[in-house]
Protein backbone atom coordinates (compact mmCIF):
# COMPACT_ATOMS: atom_id res chain seq x y z
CA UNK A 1 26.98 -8.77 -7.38
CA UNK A 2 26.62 -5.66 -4.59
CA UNK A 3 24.12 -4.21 -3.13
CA UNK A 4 24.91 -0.72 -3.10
CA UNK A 5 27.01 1.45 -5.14
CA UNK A 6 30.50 1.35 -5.27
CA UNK A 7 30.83 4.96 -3.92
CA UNK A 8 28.76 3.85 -0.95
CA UNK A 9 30.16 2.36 2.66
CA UNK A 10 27.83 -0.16 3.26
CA UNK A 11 29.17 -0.46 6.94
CA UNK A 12 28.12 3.45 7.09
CA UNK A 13 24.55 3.20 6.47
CA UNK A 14 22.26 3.64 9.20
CA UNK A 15 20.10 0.45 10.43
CA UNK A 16 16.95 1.24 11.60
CA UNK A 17 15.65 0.68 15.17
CA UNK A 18 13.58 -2.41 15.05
CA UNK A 19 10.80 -2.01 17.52
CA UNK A 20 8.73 -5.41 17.37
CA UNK A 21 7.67 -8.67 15.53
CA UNK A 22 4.62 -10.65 14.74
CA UNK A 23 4.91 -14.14 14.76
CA UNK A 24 2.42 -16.27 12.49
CA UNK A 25 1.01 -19.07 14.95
CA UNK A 26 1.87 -22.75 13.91
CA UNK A 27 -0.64 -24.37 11.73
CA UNK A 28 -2.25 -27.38 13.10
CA UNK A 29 -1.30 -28.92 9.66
CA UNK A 30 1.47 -29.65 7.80
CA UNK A 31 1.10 -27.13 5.11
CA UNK A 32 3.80 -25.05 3.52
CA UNK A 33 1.47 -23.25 0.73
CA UNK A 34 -0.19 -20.80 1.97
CA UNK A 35 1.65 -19.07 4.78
CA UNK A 36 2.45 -16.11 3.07
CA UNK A 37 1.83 -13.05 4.71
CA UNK A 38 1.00 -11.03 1.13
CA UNK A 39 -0.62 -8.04 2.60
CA UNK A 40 -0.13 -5.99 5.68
CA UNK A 41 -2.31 -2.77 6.14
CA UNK A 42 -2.98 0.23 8.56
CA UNK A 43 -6.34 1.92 9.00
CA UNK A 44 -6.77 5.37 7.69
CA UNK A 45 -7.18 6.70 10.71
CA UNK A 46 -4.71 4.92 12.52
CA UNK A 47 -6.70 3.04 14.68
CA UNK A 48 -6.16 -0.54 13.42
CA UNK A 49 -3.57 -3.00 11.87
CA UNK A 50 -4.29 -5.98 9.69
CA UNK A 51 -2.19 -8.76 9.58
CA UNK A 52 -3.00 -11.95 6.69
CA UNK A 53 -1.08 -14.67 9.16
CA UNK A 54 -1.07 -17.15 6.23
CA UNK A 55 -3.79 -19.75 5.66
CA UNK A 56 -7.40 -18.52 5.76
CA UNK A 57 -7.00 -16.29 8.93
CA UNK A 58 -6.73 -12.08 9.08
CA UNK A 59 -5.80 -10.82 12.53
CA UNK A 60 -7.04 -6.50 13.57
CA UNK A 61 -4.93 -5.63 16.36
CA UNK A 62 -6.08 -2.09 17.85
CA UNK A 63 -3.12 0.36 16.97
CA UNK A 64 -1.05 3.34 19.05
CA UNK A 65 1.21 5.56 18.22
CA UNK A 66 3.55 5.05 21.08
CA UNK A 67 6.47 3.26 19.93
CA UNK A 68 7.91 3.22 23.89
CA UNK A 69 4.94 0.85 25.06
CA UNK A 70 5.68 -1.14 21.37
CA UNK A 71 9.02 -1.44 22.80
CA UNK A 72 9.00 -2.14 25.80
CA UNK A 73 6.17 -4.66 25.79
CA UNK A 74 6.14 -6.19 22.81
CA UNK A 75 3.45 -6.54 20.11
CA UNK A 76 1.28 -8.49 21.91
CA UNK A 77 1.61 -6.67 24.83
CA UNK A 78 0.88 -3.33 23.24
CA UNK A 79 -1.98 -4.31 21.77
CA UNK A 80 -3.87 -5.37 24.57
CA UNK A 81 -2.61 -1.85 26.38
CA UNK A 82 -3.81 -0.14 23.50
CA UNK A 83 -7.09 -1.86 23.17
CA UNK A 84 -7.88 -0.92 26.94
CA UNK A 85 -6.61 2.77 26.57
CA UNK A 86 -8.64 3.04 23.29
CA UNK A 87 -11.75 1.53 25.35
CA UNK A 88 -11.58 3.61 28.35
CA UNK A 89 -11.74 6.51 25.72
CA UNK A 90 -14.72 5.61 24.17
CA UNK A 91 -16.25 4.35 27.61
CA UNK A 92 -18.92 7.10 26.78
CA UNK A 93 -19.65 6.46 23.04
CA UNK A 94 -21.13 3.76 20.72
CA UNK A 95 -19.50 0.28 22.23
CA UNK A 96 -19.73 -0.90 18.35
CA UNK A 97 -16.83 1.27 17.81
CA UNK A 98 -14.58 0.28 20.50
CA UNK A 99 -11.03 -0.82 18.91
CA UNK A 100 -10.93 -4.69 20.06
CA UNK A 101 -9.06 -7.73 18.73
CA UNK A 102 -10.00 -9.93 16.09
CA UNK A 103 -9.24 -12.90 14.25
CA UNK A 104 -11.12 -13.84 10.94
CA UNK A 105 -11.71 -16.90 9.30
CA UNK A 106 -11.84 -15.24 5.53
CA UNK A 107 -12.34 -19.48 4.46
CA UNK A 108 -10.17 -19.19 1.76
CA UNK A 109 -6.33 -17.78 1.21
CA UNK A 110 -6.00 -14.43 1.74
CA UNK A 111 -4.06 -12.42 -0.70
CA UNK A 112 -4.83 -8.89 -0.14
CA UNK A 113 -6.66 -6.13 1.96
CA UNK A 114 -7.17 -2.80 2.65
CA UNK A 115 -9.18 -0.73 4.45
CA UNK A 116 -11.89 1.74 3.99
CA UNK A 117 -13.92 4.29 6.00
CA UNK A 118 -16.62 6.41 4.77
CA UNK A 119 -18.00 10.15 4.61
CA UNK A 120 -21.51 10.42 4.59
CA UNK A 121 -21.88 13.19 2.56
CA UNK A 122 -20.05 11.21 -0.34
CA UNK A 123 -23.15 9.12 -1.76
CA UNK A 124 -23.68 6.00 -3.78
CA UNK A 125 -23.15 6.29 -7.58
CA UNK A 126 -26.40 4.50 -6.97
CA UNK A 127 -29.65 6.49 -7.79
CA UNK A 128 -32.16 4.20 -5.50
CA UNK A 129 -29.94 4.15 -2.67
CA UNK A 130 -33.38 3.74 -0.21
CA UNK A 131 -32.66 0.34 -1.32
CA UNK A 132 -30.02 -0.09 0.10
CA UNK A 133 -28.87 -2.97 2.70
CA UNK A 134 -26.45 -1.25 4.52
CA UNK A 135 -26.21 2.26 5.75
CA UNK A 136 -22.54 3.69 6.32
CA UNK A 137 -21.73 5.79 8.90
CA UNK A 138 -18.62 8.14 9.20
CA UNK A 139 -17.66 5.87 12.08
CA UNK A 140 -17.89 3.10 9.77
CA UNK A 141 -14.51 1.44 9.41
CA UNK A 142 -14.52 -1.47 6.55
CA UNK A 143 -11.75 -4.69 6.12
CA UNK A 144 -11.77 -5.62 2.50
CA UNK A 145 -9.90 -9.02 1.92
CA UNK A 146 -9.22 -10.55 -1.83
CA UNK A 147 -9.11 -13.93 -1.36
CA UNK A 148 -7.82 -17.14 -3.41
CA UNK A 149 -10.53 -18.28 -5.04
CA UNK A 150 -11.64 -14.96 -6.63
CA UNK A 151 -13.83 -13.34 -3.93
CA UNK A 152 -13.82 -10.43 -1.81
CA UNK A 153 -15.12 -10.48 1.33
CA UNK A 154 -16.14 -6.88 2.92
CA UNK A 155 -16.03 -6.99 6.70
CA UNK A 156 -16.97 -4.52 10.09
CA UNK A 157 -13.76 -4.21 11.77
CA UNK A 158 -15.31 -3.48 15.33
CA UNK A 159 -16.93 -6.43 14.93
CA UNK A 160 -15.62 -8.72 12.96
CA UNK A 161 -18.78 -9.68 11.15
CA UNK A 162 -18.94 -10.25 7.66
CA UNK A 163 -21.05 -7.91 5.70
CA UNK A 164 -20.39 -8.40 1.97
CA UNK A 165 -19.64 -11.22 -0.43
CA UNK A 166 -18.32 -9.73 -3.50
CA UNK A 167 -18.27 -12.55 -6.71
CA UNK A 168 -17.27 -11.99 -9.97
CA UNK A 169 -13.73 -12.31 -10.61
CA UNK A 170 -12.76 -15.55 -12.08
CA UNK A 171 -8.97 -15.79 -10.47
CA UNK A 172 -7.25 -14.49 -7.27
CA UNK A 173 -7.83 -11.11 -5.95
CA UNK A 174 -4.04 -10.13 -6.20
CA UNK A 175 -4.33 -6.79 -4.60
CA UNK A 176 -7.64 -4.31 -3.13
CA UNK A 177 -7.86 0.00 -2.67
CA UNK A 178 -10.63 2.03 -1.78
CA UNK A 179 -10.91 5.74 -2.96
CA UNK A 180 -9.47 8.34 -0.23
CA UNK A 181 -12.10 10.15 -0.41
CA UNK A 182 -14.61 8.30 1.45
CA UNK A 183 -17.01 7.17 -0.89
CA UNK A 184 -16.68 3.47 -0.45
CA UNK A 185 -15.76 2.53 -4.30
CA UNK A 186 -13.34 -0.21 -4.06
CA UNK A 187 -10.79 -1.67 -7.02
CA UNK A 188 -9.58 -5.37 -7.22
CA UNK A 189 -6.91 -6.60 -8.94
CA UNK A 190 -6.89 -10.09 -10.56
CA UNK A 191 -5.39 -13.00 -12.01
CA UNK A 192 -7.78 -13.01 -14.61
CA UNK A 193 -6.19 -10.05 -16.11
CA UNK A 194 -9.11 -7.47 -14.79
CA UNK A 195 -9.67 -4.92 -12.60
CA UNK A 196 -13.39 -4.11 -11.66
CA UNK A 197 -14.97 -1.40 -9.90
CA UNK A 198 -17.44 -1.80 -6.57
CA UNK A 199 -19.49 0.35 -4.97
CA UNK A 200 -19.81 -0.69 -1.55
CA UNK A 201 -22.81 1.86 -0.62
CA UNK A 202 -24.44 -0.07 -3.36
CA UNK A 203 -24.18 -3.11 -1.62
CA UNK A 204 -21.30 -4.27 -3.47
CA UNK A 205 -22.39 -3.12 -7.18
CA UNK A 206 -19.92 -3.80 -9.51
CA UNK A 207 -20.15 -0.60 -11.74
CA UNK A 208 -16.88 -1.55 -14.04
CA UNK A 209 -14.60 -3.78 -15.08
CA UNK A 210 -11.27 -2.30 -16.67
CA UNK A 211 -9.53 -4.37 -19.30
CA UNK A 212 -6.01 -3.87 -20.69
CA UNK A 213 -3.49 -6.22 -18.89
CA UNK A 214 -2.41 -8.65 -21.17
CA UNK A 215 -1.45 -11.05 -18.12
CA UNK A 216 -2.21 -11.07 -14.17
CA UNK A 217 -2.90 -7.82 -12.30
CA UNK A 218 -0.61 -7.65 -9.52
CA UNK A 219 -1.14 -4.04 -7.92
CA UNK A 220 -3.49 -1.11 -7.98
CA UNK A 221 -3.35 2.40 -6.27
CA UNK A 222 -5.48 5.07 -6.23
CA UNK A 223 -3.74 9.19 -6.63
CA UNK A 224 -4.97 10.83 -3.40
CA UNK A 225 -7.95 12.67 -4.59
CA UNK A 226 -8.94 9.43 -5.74
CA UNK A 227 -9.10 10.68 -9.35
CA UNK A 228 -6.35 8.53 -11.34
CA UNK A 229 -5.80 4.88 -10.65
CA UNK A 230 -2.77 2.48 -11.05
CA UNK A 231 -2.36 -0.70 -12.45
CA UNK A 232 0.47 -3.20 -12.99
CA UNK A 233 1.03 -6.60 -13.64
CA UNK A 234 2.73 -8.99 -15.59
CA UNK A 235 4.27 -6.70 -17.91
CA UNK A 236 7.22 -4.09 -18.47
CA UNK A 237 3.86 -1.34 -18.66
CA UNK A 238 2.29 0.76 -15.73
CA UNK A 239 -1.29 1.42 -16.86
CA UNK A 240 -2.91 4.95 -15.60
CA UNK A 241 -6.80 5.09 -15.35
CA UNK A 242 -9.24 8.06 -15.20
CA UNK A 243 -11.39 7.14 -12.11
CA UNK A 244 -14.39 9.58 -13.37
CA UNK A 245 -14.79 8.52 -17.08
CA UNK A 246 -13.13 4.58 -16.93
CA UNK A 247 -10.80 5.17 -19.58
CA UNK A 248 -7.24 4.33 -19.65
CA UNK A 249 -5.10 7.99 -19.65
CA UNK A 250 -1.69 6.90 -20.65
CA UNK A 251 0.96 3.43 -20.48
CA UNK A 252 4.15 4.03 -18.26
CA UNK A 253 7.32 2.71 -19.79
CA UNK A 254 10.36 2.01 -18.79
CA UNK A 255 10.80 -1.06 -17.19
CA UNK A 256 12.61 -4.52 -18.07
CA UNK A 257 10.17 -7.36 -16.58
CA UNK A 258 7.11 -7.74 -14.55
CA UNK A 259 5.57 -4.78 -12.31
CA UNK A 260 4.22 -6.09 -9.31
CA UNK A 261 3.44 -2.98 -6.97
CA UNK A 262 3.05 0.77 -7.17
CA UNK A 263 1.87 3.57 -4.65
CA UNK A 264 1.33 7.67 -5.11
CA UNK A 265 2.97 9.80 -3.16
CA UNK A 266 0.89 11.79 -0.27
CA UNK A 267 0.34 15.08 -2.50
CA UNK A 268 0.13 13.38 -6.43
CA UNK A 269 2.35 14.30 -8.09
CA UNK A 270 4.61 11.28 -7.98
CA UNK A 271 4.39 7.56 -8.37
CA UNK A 272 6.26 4.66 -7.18
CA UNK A 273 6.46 1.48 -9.11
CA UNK A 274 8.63 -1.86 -7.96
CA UNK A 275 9.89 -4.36 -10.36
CA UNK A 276 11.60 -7.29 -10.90
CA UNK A 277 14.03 -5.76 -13.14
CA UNK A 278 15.47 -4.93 -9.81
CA UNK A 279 14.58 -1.13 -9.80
CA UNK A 280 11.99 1.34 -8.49
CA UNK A 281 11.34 4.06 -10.59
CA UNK A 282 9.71 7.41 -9.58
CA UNK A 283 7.54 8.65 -12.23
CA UNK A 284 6.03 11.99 -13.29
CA UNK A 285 2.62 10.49 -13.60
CA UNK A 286 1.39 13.37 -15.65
CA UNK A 287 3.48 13.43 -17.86
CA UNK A 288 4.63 9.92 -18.16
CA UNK A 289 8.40 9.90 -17.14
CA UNK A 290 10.93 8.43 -15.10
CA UNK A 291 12.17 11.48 -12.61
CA UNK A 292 14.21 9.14 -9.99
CA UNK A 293 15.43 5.93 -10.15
CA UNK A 294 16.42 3.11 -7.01
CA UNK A 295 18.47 0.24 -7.82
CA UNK A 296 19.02 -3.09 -5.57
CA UNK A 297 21.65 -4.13 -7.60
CA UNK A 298 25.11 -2.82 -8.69
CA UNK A 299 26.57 -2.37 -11.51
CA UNK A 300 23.05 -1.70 -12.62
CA UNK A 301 22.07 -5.36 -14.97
CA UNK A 302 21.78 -5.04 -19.12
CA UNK A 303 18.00 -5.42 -20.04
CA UNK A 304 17.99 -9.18 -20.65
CA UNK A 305 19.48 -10.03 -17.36
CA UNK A 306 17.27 -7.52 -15.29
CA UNK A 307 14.16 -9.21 -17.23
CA UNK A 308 14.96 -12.76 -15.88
CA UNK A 309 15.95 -14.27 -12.59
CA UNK A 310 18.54 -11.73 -10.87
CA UNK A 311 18.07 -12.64 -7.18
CA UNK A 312 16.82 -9.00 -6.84
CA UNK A 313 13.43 -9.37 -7.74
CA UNK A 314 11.62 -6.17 -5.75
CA UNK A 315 8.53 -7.26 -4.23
CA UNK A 316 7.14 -4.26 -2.46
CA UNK A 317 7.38 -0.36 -2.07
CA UNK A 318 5.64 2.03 -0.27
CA UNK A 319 5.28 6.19 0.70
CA UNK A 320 5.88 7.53 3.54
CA UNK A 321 2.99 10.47 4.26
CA UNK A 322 5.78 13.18 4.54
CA UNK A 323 6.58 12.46 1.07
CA UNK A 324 10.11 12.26 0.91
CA UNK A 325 10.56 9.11 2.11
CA UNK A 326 9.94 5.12 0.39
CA UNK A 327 10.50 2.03 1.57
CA UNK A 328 11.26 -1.08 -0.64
CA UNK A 329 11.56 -4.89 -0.11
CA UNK A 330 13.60 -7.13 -2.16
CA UNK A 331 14.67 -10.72 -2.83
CA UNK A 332 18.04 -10.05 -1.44
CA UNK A 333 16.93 -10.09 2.11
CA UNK A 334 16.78 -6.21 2.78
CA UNK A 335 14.69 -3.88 3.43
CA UNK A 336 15.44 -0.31 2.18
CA UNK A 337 14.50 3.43 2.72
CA UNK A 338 14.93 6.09 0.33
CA UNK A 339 15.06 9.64 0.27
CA UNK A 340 13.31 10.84 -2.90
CA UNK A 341 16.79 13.56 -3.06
CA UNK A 342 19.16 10.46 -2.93
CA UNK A 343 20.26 7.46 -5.28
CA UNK A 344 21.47 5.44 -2.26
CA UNK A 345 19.59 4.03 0.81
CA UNK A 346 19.42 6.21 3.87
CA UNK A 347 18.85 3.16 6.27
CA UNK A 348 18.73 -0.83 5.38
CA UNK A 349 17.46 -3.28 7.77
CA UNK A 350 17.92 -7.51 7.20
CA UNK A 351 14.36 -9.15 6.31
CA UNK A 352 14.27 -12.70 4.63
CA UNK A 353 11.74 -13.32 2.36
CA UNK A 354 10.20 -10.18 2.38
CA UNK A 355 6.61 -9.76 0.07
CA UNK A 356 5.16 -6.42 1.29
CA UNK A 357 5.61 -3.56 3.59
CA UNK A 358 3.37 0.11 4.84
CA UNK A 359 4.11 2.69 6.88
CA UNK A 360 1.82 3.48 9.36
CA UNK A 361 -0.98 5.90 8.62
CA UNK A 362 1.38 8.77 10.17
CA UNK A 363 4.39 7.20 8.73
CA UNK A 364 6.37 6.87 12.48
CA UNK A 365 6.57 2.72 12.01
CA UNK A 366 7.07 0.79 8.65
CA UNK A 367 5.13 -3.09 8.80
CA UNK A 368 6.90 -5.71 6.31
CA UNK A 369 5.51 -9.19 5.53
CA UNK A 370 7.46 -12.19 4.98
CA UNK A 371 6.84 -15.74 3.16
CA UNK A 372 6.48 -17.42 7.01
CA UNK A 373 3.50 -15.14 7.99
CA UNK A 374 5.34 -13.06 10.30
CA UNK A 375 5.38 -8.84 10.28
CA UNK A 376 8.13 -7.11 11.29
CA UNK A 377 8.38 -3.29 12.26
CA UNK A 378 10.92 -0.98 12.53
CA UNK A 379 10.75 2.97 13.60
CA UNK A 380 11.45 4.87 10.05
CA UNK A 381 13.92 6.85 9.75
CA UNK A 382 13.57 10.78 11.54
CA UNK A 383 13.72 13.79 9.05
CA UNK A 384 11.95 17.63 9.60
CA UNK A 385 10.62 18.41 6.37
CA UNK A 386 11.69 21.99 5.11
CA UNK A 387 9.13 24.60 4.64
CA UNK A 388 9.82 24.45 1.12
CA UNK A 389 8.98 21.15 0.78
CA UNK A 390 5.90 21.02 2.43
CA UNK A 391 5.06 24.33 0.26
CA UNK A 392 5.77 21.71 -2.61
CA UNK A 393 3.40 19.05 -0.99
CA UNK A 394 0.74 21.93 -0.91
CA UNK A 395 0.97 23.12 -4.43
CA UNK A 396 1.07 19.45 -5.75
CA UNK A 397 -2.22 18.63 -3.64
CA UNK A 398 -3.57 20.62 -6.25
CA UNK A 399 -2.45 21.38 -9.40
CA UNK A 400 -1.21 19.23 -12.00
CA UNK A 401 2.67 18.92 -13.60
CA UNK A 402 0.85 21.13 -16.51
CA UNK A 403 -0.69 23.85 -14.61
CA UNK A 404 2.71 23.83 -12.57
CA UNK A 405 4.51 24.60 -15.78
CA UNK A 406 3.03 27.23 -16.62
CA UNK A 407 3.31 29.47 -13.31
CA UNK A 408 4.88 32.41 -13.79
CA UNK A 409 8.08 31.80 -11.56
CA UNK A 410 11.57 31.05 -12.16
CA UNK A 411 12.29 27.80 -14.18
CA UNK A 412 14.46 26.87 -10.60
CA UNK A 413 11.13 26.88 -9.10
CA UNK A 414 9.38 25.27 -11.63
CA UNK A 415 12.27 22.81 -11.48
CA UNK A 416 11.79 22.44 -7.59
CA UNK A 417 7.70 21.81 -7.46
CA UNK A 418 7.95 19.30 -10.35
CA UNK A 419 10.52 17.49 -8.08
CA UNK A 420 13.19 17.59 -10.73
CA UNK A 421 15.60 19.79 -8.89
């Protein structure tokens, strides 16, 4: 069974330059449950990077963009220079917001995170919000983490104290997102088939709970302007939400066997979904159809043999923020990136026992997690987008596969903008 395509040199694909490694510290017990490292995430503003080391613990290491000190230093290096360059630049601010270290005891395993920062002027769904516990600031930077036993704990990351103690789901909390746009309302993802809604400004209301999974929930995304979300599990169907109303839009599909993670692209307008049937598939989310698919395995498998075990299972995919470029991880000890205009990998890179994987918030570094705990990063791979298709990106920010349609341009251009060209 091959990786790549038969009309591909596998010896002529590029490798990506790997510029540093995490390793998970040795537990002080002889455990082998529980070390999996199924999250990795970057702050929205790039200032942090959270790491689930396996076990109970979560460890925020102050971020930087400068992949020469990353290099040169190490990980652990870096982020101490980084913590001191970020500190001597907020000598003169609020020392709560000073990017420092952390390592958090979240008492349970830790199966997902994500971060979440706030804009003021976005308030509380919440009419009595004088009520209110907590007050969040625009400088307010938030660690959710979902956690084993069906809780979610809601932390500060400049201070690693806990602030929130979300409990209502019955089963893990497979996967967590906040809304982009700032206004603190949080999904989860569960084992016990849910997803539920939380408003954070509300202390922690849960407004919502979403049912139609038939089994576990494994992944949940929000569409950049935060008004679509989502949802897959274990099933062959990607579920789409409306985020205003709480009604399910549409089913996706397509694939042969469970659906276990799924992202949006930076403008909308397309969405990534990985699956065991040993494909990702680029949807139209609009319009419900597959416009691009990625296989990990060649000749492509029949239906019943992509919907079992076929040592290809893909775990993880993610978007780059200049749109044309996704990553992918995958049972078969690679890591992959994609260009959205290609049906082969631009660069592959070895990872064993890969689970998940983000590019950094301006997409210069990818982060993969492995079953022993341990990150590893690599630089991604160095393209200018074309005027064109950052026109595209515009367009899409804002207008729907519908409204696109029905321009009054050339079908090539219609073609083009609905990224079928």
């Amino acid at each position: 069974m091959a990786s790549f395509p038969p009309t591909v040199n596998e010896k002529l694909l590029g490798r990506p330059r790997a510029v540093g490694e995490l390793l998970a510290p040795v537990p002080p017990f002889d455990k082998k449950c529980g070390r999996e490292n199924w999250r990795v995430a970057f702050a929205p503003d790039g200032s942090y990077f959270a790491w689930s080391q396996g076990h109970r613990l979560v460890k925020l290491l102050p971020w930087t963009r400068d992949l020469r000190k990353l290099s040169a230093h190490g990980i652990k290096n870096f982020a101490n220079t980084s913590q001191s360059r970020l500190s001597r630049q907020n000598s003169n601010g609020d020392q709560k917001t000073k990017p420092r270290e952390h390592s958090i005891d979240c008492g349970d395993i830790v199966w997902s995170l994500a971060f979440g920062s706030s804009v003021p002027e976005k308030q509380s769904r919440c009419v009595n919000i004088e009520w209110h516990q907590f007050k969040f600031g625009q400088d307010q930077l938030l660690l959710a983490t979902g956690l084993s036993n069906g809780r979610i704990k809601i932390w500060d990351v400049y201070t690693g104290r806990l602030l929130l103690n979300l409990m209502d789901h019955t089963e893990v909390v497979r996967d967590l997102t906040f809304a982009p746009d700032g206004s603190l309302i949080l999904v989860s993802a569960s084992r016990d088939k849910t997803l539920r809604v939380w408003d954070l400004k509300d202390d922690g209301n849960m407004m919502k709970v979403l049912r139609g999974h038939p089994n576990w929930v494994y992944s949940c995304a929000f569409s950049p302007n935060s008004s679509i979300l989502c949802s897959v599990g274990a099933s062959k169907t990607v579920l789409l939400w409306d985020m205003d109303k709480y009604f399910l839009i549409r089913k996706l599909e397509g694939h042969h066997n469970d659906v276990v993670a799924c992202e949006f692209s930076p403008d909308g307008a397309l969405l990534a979904t990985a699956s065991y049937d040993t494909r990702v598939c680029v949807w139209d989310p609009y319009i419900g159809v597959i416009l691009m698919a990625f296989g990990h395995l060649f000749p492509a498998p029949s239906p019943i043999f992509a919907g079992g075990a076929n040592d290809r299972w893909v775990r993880a995919v993610s978007f780059s923020h200049d749109g044309l470029h996704i990553a992918s991880v995958a049972d078969d000890k690679l890591v992959r990136f994609w260009r959205i205009d290609e049906d082969y990998p631009v660069q592959v890179a070895p990872l064993s026992n890969g689970l998940c994987c983000a590019f950094s918030t301006d997409g210069s570094v990818l982060a993969a997690g492995t079953q022993e705990g341990s990150v590893s990063f690599w630089a991604t791979p160095r393209h200018v987008s074309s005027l064109q298709h950052l026109c595209r990106m515009a367009v899409r920010r804002v207008m729907p596969t519908s409204q696109v349609k029905a321009l009054p341009v050339p079908s090539t251009v219609v073609a083009f903008l609905s990224y079928r060209s």
